[in-house]
Protein backbone atom coordinates (compact mmCIF):
# COMPACT_ATOMS: atom_id res chain seq x y z
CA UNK A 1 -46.49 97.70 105.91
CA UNK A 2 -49.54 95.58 107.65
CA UNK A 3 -50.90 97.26 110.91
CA UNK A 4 -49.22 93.62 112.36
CA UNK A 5 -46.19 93.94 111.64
CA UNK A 6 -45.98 97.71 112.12
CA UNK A 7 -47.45 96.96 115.79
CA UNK A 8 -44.78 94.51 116.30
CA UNK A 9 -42.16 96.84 115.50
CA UNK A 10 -43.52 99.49 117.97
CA UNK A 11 -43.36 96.98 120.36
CA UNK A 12 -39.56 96.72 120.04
CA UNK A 13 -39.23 99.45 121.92
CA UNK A 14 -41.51 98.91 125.25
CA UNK A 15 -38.43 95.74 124.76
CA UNK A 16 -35.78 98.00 124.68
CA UNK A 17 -37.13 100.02 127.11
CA UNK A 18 -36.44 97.32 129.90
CA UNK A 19 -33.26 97.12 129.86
CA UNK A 20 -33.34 101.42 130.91
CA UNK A 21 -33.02 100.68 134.15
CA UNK A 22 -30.22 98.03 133.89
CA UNK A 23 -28.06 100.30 131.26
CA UNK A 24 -28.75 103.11 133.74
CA UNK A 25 -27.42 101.46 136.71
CA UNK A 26 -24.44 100.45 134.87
CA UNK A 27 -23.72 104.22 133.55
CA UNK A 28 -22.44 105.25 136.53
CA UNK A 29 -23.09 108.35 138.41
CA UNK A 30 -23.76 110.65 135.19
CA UNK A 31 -26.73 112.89 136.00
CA UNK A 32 -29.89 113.01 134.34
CA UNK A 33 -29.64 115.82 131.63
CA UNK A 34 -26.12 115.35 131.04
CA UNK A 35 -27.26 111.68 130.16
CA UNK A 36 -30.05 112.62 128.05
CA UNK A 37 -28.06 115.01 126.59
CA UNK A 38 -25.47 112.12 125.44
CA UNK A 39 -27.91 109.22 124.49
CA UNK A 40 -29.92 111.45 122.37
CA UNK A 41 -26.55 112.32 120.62
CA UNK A 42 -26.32 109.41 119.87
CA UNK A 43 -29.67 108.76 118.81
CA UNK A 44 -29.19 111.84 116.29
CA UNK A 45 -26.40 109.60 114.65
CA UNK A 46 -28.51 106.87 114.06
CA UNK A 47 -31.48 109.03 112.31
CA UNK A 48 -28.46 110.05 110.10
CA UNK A 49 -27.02 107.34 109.59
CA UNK A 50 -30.18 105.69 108.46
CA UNK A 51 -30.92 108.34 106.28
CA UNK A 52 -28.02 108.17 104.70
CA UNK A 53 -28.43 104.73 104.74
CA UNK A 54 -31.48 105.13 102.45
CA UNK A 55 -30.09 106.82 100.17
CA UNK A 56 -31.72 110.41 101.31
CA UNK A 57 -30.62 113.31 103.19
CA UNK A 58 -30.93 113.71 106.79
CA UNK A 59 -31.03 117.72 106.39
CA UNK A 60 -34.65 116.99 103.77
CA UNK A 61 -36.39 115.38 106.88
CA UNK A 62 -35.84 118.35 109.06
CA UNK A 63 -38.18 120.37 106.70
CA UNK A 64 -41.32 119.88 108.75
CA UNK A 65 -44.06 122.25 109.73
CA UNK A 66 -44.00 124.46 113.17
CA UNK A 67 -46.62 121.87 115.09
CA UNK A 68 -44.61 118.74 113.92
CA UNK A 69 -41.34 120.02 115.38
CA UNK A 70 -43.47 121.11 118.42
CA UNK A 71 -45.20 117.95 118.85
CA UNK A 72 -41.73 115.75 118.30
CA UNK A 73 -39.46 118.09 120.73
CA UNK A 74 -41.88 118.41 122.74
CA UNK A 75 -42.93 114.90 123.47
CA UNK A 76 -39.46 113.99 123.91
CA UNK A 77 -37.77 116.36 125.58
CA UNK A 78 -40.69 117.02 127.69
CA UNK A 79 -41.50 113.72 128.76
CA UNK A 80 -37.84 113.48 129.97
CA UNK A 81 -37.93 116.97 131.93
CA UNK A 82 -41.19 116.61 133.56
CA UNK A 83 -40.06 112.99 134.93
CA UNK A 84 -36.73 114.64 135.98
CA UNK A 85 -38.88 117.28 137.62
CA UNK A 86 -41.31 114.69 139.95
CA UNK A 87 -38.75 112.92 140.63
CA UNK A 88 -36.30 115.75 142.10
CA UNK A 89 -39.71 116.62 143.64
CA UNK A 90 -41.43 113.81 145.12
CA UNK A 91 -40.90 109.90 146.07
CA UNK A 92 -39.58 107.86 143.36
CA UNK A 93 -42.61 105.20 143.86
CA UNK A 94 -45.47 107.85 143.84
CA UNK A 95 -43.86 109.79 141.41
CA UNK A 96 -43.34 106.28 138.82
CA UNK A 97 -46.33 104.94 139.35
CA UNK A 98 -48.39 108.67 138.71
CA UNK A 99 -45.67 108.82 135.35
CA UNK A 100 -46.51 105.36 134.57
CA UNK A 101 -50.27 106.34 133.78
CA UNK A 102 -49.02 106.73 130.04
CA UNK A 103 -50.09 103.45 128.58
CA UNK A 104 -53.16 103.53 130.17
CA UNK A 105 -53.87 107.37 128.72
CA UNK A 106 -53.03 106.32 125.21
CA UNK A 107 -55.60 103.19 125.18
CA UNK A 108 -58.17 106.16 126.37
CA UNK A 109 -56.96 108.65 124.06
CA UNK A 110 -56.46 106.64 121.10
CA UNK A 111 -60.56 106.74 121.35
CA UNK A 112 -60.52 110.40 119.58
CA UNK A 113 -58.13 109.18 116.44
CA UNK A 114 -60.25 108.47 113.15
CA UNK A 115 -61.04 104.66 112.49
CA UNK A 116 -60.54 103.78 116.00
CA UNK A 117 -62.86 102.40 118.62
CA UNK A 118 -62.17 102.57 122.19
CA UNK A 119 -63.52 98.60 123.06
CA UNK A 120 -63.75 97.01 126.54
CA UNK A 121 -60.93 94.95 127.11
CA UNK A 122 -58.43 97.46 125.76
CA UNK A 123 -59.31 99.23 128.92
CA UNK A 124 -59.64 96.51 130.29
CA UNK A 125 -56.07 94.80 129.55
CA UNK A 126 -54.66 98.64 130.23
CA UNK A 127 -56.21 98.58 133.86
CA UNK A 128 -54.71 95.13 134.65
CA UNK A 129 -51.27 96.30 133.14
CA UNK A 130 -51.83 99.25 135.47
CA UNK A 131 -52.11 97.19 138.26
CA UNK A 132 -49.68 95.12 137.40
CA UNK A 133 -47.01 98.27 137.11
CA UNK A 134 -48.38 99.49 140.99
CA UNK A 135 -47.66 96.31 142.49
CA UNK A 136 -44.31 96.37 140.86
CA UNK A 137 -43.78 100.40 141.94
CA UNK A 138 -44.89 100.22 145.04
CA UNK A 139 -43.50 96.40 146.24
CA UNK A 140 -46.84 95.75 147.74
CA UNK A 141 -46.61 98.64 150.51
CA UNK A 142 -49.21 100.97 150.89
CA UNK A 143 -49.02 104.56 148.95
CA UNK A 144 -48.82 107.90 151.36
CA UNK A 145 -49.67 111.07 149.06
CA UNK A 146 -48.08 113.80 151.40
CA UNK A 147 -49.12 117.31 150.09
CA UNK A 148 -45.46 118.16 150.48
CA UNK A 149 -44.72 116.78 147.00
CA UNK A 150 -47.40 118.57 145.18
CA UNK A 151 -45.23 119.88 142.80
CA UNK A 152 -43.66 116.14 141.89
CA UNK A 153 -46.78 114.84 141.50
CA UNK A 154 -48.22 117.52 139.35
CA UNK A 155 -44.59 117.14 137.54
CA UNK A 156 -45.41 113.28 137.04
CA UNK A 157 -48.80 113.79 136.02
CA UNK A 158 -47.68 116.29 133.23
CA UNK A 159 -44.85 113.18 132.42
CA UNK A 160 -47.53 110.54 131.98
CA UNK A 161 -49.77 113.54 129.41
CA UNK A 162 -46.79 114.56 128.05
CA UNK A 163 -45.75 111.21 126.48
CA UNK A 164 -49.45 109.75 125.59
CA UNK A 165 -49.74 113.05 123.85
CA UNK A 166 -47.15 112.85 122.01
CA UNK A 167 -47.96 109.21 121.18
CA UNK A 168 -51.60 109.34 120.04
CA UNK A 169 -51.26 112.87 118.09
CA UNK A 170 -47.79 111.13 116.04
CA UNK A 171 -50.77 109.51 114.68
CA UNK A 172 -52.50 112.66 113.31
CA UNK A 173 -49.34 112.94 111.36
CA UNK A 174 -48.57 109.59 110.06
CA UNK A 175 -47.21 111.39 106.93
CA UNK A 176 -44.20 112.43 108.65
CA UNK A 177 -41.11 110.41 108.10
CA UNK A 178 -40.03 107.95 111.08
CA UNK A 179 -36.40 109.71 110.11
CA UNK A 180 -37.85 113.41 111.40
CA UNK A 181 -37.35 111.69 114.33
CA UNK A 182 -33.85 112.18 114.54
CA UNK A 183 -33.96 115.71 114.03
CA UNK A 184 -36.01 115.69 117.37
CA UNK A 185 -33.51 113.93 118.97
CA UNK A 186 -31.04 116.19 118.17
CA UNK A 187 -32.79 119.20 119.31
CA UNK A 188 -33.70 117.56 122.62
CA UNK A 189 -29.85 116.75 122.96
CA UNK A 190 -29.44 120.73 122.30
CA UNK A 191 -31.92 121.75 125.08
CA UNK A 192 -30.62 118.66 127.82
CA UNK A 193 -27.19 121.14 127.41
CA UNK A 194 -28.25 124.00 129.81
CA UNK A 195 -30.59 122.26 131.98
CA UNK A 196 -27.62 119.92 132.99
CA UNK A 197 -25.51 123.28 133.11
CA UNK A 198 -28.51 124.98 135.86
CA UNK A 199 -28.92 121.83 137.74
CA UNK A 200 -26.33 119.57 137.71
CA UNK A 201 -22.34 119.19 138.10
CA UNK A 202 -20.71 117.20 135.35
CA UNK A 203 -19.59 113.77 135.78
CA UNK A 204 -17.95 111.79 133.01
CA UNK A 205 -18.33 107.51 132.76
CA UNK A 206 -14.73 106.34 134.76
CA UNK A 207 -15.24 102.83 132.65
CA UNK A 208 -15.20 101.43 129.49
CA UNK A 209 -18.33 99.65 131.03
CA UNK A 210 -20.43 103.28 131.88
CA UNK A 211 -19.49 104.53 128.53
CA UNK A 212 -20.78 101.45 126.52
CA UNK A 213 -23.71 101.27 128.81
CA UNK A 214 -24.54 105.04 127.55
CA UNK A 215 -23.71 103.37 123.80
CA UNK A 216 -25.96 101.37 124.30
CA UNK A 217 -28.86 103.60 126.04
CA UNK A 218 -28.32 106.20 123.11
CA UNK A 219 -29.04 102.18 120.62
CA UNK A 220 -31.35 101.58 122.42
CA UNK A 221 -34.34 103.00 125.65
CA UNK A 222 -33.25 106.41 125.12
CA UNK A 223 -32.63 106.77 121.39
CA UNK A 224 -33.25 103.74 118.56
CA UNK A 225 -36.15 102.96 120.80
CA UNK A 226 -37.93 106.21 119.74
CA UNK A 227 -37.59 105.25 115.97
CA UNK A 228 -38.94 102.00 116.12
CA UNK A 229 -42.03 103.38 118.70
CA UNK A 230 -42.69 105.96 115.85
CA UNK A 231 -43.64 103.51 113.32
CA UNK A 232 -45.78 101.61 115.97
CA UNK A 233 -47.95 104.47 116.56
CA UNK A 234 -48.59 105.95 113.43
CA UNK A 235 -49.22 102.72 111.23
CA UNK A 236 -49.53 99.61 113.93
CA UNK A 237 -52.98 99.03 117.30
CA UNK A 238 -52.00 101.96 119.07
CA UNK A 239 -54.52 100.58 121.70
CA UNK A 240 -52.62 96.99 121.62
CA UNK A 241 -49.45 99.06 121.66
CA UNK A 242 -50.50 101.68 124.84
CA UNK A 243 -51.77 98.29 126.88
CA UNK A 244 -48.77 96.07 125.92
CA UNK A 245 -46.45 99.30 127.37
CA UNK A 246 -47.13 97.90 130.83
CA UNK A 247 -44.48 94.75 130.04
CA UNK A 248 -41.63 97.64 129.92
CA UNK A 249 -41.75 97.45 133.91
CA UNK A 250 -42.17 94.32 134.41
CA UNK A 251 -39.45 93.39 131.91
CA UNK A 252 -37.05 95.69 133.52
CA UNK A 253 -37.88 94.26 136.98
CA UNK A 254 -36.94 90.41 135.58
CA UNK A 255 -33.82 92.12 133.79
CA UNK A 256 -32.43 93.17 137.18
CA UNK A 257 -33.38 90.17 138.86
CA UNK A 258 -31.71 88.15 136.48
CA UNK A 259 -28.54 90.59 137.13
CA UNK A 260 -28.49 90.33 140.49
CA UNK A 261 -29.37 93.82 141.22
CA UNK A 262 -33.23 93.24 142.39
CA UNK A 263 -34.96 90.30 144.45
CA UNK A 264 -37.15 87.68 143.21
CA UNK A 265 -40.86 88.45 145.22
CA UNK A 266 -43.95 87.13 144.93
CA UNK A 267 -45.03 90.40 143.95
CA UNK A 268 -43.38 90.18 141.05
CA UNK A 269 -44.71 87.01 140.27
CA UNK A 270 -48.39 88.43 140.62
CA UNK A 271 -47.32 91.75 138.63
CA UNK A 272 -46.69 89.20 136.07
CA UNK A 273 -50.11 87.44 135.53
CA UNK A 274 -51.97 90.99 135.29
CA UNK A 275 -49.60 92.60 132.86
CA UNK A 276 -49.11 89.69 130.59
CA UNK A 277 -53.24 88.80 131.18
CA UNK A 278 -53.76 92.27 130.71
CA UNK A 279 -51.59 92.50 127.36
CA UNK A 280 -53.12 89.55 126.17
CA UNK A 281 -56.77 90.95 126.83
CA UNK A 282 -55.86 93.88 124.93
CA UNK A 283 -54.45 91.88 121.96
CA UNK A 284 -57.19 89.13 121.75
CA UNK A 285 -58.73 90.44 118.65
CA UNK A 286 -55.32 91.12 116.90
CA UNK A 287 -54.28 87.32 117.96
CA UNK A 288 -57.49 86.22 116.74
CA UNK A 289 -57.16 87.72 113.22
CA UNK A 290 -53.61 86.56 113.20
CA UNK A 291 -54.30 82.16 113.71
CA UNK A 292 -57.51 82.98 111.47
CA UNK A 293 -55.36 83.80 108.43
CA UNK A 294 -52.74 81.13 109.62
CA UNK A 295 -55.66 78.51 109.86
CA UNK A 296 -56.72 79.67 106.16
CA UNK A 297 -53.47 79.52 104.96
């Protein structure tokens, strides 16, 4: 698989991860963990059924060493918690916008991987993505950090290493099957179980709408999505990839406005120009290499 193609495939996922907040709204009023605990469900089916698909069995992929099942759980599950955490703890725009540092910590991290150079405009397109994301988060209003929500924002800041982490160090062990991943899954569905049992009360989907929208969150943002990111990180530009994530907001923002569940703003608008500028920035090279071969051809 070309480092193209394999980047394009990661990048299915900051696609699928737009329509989260669209699939979430339509879900109904099941709570966080008890959510997570059914998408990743189904997420575990799909690693198995892809496995199987393959001819191989889904058990031979779960043979992994300690630190592989502790980076894979961990990055998962604890990206999920830690959100769930700053958010019960803090302001949903401070807390997103501190969580949403991810994309902009794998373009830095990415830096410490073998064969990779930490250029200009990666940081460059990862800052205007950034930007891009806070005008989006916080609607153009000004941010108040109130020492109240300490613990959120420590929570979100833990989110936003948590998930670059896990990202940039997948890469370390690019000889891991993209169908470990379902194991993962599985075992983050497992450990969802008791935190929705300490903090929440259950509530089932009333509709055949809220239980296909979970279907299809399990498909897709909070399940296929992590298969598909896997092979984007360990073969594909993890820098292209980190700096690209900032589309997932804006993406999700045009979603809902297209649903009828968010406004059209100028802000929007402008979040638009810096994230796709900044994507593009971050890409250039890529893009170049790509019409260069095209122009041979």
């Amino acid at each position: 698989m070309t480092r193209g193609r394999a980047t394009l495939i990661g990048f299915t996922a900051v696609l699928s991860w737009a329509l989260l907040a669209l699939f979430t709204a339509l879900s109904g009023d099941v709570p966080p963990f008890q959510l997570l605990a059914m998408t990743f469900s189904v997420a575990t089916a799909i690693g198995i059924v892809g496995s199987l698909a393959r001819g191989s069995s889904p058990l031979a992929h779960l043979r992994q060493p300690a630190p592989v099942w502790l980076l894979g759980v961990g990055g998962l599950f604890g990206y999920h918690f830690f959100y769930f955490l700053a958010l019960r703890n803090a302001p949903a725009v401070e807390a997103s916008l501190i969580a949403y540092l991810w994309p902009l910590l794998i373009v830095v991290f990415s830096a410490l991987l073998p064969g990779e150079r930490l250029r200009w405009f990666h940081v460059g397109g990862a800052l205007l993505g950034l930007a891009g994301a806070a005008l989006l988060v916080t609607k153009g209003q000004s941010l108040e950090i109130d020492p109240r929500y300490t613990l959120g924002y420590i929570a979100a800041g833990v989110c936003a290493l948590t998930w670059s982490s896990y990202s940039v160090a997948s890469r370390r062990f690019g000889h891991v099957p993209t169908d470990a991943v379902g194991g993962f899954c599985a075992a983050a569905a497992i450990l969802a179980v008791p935190c929705h049992l300490i903090f929440e009360t259950t509530v089932w989907p009333q509709t055949i709408v809220e239980w296909l929208a979970v279907l299809a969150l399990g498909l897709g943002p909070v399940g296929g999505a992590f298969f598909t990111w896997d092979i984007g990180v360990k073969k594909g530009d993890i820098q292209v990839l980190g700096a690209s994530s900032y589309a997932a907001p804006l993406l999700s923002t045009l979603v809902l406005v297209a649903a009828g569940l968010a406004p059209a703003t100028p802000e929007v608008a402008i979040a638009c120009v810096l994230i796709v500028g900044g994507a593009l920035l971050a890409a250039h090279r890529l893009l170049r290499r790509k019409a260069s071969r095209a122009e041979a051809v």
